[in-house]
Protein backbone atom coordinates (compact mmCIF):
# COMPACT_ATOMS: atom_id res chain seq x y z
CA UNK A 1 -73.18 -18.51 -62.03
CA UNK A 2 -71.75 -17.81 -58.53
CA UNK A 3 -70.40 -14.02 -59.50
CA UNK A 4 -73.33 -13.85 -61.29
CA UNK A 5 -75.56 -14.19 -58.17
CA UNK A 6 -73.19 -12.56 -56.18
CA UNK A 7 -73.25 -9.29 -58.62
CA UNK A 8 -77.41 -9.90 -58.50
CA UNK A 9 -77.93 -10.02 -54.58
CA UNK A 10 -75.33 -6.86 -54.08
CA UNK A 11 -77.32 -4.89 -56.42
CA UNK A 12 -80.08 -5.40 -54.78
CA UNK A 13 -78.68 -4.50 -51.36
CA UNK A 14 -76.98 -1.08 -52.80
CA UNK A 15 -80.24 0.01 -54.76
CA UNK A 16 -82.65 -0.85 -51.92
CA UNK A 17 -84.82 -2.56 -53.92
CA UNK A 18 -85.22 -5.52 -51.50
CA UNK A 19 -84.21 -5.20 -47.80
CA UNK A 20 -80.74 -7.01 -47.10
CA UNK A 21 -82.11 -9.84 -45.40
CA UNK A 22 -83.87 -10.48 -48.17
CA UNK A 23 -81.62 -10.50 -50.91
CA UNK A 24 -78.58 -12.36 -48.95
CA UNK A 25 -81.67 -14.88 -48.72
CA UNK A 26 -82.14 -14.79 -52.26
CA UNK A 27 -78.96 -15.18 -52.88
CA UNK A 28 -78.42 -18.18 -51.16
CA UNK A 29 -81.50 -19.86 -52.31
CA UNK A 30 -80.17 -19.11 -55.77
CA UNK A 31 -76.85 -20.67 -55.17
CA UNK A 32 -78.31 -23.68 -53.37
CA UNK A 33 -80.66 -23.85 -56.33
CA UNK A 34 -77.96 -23.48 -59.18
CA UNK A 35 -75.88 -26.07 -58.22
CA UNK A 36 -72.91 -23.48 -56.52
CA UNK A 37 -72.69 -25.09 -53.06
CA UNK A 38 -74.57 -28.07 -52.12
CA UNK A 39 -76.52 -28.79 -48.85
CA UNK A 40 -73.85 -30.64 -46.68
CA UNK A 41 -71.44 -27.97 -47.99
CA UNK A 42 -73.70 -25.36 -46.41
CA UNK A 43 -74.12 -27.10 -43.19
CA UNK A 44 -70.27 -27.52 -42.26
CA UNK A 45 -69.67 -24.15 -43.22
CA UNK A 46 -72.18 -22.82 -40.46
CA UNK A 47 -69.71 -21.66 -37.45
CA UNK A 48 -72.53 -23.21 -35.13
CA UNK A 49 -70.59 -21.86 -31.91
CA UNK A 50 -70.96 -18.37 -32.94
CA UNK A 51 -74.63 -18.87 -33.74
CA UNK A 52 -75.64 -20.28 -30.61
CA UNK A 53 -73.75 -17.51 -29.15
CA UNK A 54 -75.37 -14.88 -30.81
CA UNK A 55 -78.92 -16.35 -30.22
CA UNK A 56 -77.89 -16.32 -26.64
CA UNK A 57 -77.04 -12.83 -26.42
CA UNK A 58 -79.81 -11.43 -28.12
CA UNK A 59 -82.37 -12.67 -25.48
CA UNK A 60 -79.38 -11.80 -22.85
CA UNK A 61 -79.80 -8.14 -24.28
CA UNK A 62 -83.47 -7.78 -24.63
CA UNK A 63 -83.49 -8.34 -20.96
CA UNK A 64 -80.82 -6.20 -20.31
CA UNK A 65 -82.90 -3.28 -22.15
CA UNK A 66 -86.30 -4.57 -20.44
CA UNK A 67 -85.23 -4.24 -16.58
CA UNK A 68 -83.20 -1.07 -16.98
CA UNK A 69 -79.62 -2.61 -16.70
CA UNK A 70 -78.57 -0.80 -20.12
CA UNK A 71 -80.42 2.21 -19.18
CA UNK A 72 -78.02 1.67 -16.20
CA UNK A 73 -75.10 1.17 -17.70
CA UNK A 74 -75.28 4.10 -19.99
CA UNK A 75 -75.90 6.06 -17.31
CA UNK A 76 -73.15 4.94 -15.60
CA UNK A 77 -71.19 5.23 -18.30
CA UNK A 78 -72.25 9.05 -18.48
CA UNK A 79 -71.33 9.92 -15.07
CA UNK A 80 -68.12 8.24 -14.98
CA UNK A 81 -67.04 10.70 -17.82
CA UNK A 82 -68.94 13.56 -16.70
CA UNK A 83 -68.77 16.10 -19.04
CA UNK A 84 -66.31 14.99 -21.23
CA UNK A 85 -66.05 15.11 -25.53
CA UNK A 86 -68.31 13.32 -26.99
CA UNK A 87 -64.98 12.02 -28.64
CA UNK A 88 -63.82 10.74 -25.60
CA UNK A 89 -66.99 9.02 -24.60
CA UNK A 90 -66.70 7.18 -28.37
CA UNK A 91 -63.22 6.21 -27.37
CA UNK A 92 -64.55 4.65 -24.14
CA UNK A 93 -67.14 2.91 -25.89
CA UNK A 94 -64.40 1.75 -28.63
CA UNK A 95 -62.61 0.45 -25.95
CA UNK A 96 -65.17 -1.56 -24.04
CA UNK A 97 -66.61 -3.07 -27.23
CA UNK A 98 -62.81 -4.41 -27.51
CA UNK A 99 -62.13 -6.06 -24.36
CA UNK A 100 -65.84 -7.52 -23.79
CA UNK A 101 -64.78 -8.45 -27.67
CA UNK A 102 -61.50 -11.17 -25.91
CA UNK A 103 -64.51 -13.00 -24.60
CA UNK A 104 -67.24 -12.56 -26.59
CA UNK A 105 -68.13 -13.45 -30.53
CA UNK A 106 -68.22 -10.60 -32.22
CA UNK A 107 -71.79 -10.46 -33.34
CA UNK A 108 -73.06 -11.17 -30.02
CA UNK A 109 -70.52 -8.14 -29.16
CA UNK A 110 -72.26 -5.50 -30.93
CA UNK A 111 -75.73 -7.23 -29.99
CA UNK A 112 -74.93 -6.93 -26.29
CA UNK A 113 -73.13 -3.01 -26.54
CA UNK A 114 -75.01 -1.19 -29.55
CA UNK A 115 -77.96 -0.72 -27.03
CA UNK A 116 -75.95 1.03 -24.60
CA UNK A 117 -74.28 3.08 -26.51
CA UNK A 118 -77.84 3.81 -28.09
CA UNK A 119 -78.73 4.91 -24.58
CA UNK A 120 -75.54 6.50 -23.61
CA UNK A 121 -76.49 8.70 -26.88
CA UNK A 122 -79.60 9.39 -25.92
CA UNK A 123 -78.67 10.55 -22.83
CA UNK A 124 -76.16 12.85 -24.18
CA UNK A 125 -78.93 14.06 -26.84
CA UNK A 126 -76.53 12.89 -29.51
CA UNK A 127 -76.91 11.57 -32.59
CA UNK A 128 -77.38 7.50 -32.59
CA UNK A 129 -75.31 6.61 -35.88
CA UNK A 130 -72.08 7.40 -34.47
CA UNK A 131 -72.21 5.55 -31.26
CA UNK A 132 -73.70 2.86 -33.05
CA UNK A 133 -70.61 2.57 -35.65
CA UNK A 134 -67.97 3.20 -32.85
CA UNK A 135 -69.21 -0.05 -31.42
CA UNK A 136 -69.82 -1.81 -34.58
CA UNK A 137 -66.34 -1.03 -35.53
CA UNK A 138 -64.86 -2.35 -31.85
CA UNK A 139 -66.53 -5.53 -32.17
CA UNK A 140 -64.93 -6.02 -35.45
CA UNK A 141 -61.74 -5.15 -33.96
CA UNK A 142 -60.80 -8.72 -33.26
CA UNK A 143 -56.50 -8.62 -33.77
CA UNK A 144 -55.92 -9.45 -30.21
CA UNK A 145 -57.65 -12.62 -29.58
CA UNK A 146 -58.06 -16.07 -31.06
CA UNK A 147 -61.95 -16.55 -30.54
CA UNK A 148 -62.91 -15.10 -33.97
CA UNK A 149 -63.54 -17.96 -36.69
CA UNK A 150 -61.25 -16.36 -38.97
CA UNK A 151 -58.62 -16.09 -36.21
CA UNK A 152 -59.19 -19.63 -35.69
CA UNK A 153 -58.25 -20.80 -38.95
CA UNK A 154 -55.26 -18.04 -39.01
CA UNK A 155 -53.84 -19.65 -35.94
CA UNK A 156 -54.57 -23.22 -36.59
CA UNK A 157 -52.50 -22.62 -40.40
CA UNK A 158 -50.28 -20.51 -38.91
CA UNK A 159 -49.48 -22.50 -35.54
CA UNK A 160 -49.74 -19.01 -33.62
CA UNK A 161 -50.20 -19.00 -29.88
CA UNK A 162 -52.23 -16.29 -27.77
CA UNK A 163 -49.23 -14.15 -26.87
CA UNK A 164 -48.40 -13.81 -30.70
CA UNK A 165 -52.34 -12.38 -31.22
CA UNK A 166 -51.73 -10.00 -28.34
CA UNK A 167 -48.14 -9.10 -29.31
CA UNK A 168 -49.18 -8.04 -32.82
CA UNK A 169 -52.66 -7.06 -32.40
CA UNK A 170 -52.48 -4.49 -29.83
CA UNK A 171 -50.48 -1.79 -31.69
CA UNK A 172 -52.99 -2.74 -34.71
CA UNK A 173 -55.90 -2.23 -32.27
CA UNK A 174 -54.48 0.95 -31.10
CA UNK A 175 -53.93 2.32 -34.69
CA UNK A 176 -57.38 1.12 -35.26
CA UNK A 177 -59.06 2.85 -32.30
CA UNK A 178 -57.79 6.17 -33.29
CA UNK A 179 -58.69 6.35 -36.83
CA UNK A 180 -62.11 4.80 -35.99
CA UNK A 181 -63.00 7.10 -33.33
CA UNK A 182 -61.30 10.04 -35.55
CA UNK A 183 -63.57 9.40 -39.15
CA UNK A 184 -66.31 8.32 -37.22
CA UNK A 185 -66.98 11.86 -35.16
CA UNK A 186 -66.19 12.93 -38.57
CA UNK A 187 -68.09 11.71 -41.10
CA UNK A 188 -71.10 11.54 -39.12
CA UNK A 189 -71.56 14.30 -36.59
CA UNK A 190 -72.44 13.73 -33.33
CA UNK A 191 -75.13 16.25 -33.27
């Protein structure tokens, strides 16, 4: 029943029918209501650290955008680059999304950045989409820290220390940074 639901709420994500809130609600009202995970299950599975975080940064963010402070920051941004490639700037914005990514959740990562590099877009008169994946892809670029749930339960199985995620996850992020940056200002242009 479980692949079953799964195959049932993808569908309806990759054919549009319902909007992707709606069918990853679906289909976990289905599974809760078919017997595939029960309640308590559900509850200790919630990583409630991350979603407090993230419902912390999203306020944290709307203010940011409200009093000018991302308007700022893309500006900023902007200038410190000058007139560089747009590639470049995507690399800079790669790279930020990483490092406030050591401290940060990654959710509330992208939360806090994608509206700057929205701006810094704008500013540029630039297409939004890539700017928007570049950081989207950074905050999933998680390799060199331990924060991330799944690096938690890596490094708890593992017994791994901090120096081992930093030892083996900077090369990866590096590799990772290039490519992104690369098939992002190619498969969708920046203008």
């Amino acid at each position: 029943q479980a692949v079953l639901i799964l195959i049932l709420t993808v569908t309806l994500m990759a054919t549009g029918l319902l909007p992707n809130v709606h069918a990853a609600l679906l289909g976990a009202f289905l599974m809760g209501a078919f017997g595939c995970i029960k309640a308590d299950q559900a509850y200790r599975a919630i990583q409630w650290r991350s979603l407090i975080m993230i419902v912390g940064m999203m306020p944290f963010a709307l203010a940011l955008e409200r009093t000018g402070g991302v308007a700022l920051a893309a500006e900023g941004l902007v200038q410190l680059l000058g007139a560089a490639n747009p590639r470049a700037i995507l690399a800079v914005l790669f790279a930020l999304t990483v490092v406030s990514g050591l401290f940060i959740v990654n959710t509330a990562n992208a939360v806090l950045l994608i509206p700057v590099a929205l701006a810094v877009a704008k500013h540029l008169g630039a297409s939004p989409y890539p700017f928007a994946m570049i950081v989207a892809l950074g905050a999933s670029v998680t390799f060199m820290t331990h924060i991330s749930p799944i690096n938690i339960l890596v490094q708890n199985k593992g017994n791994y220390g901090l120096s081992d995620f930093v030892r083996f996850g900077f090369p990866l992020t590096l590799i990772v940074g290039a490519l992104s940056v690369f098939l992002v200002a190619w498969l969708l242009p920046l203008y």
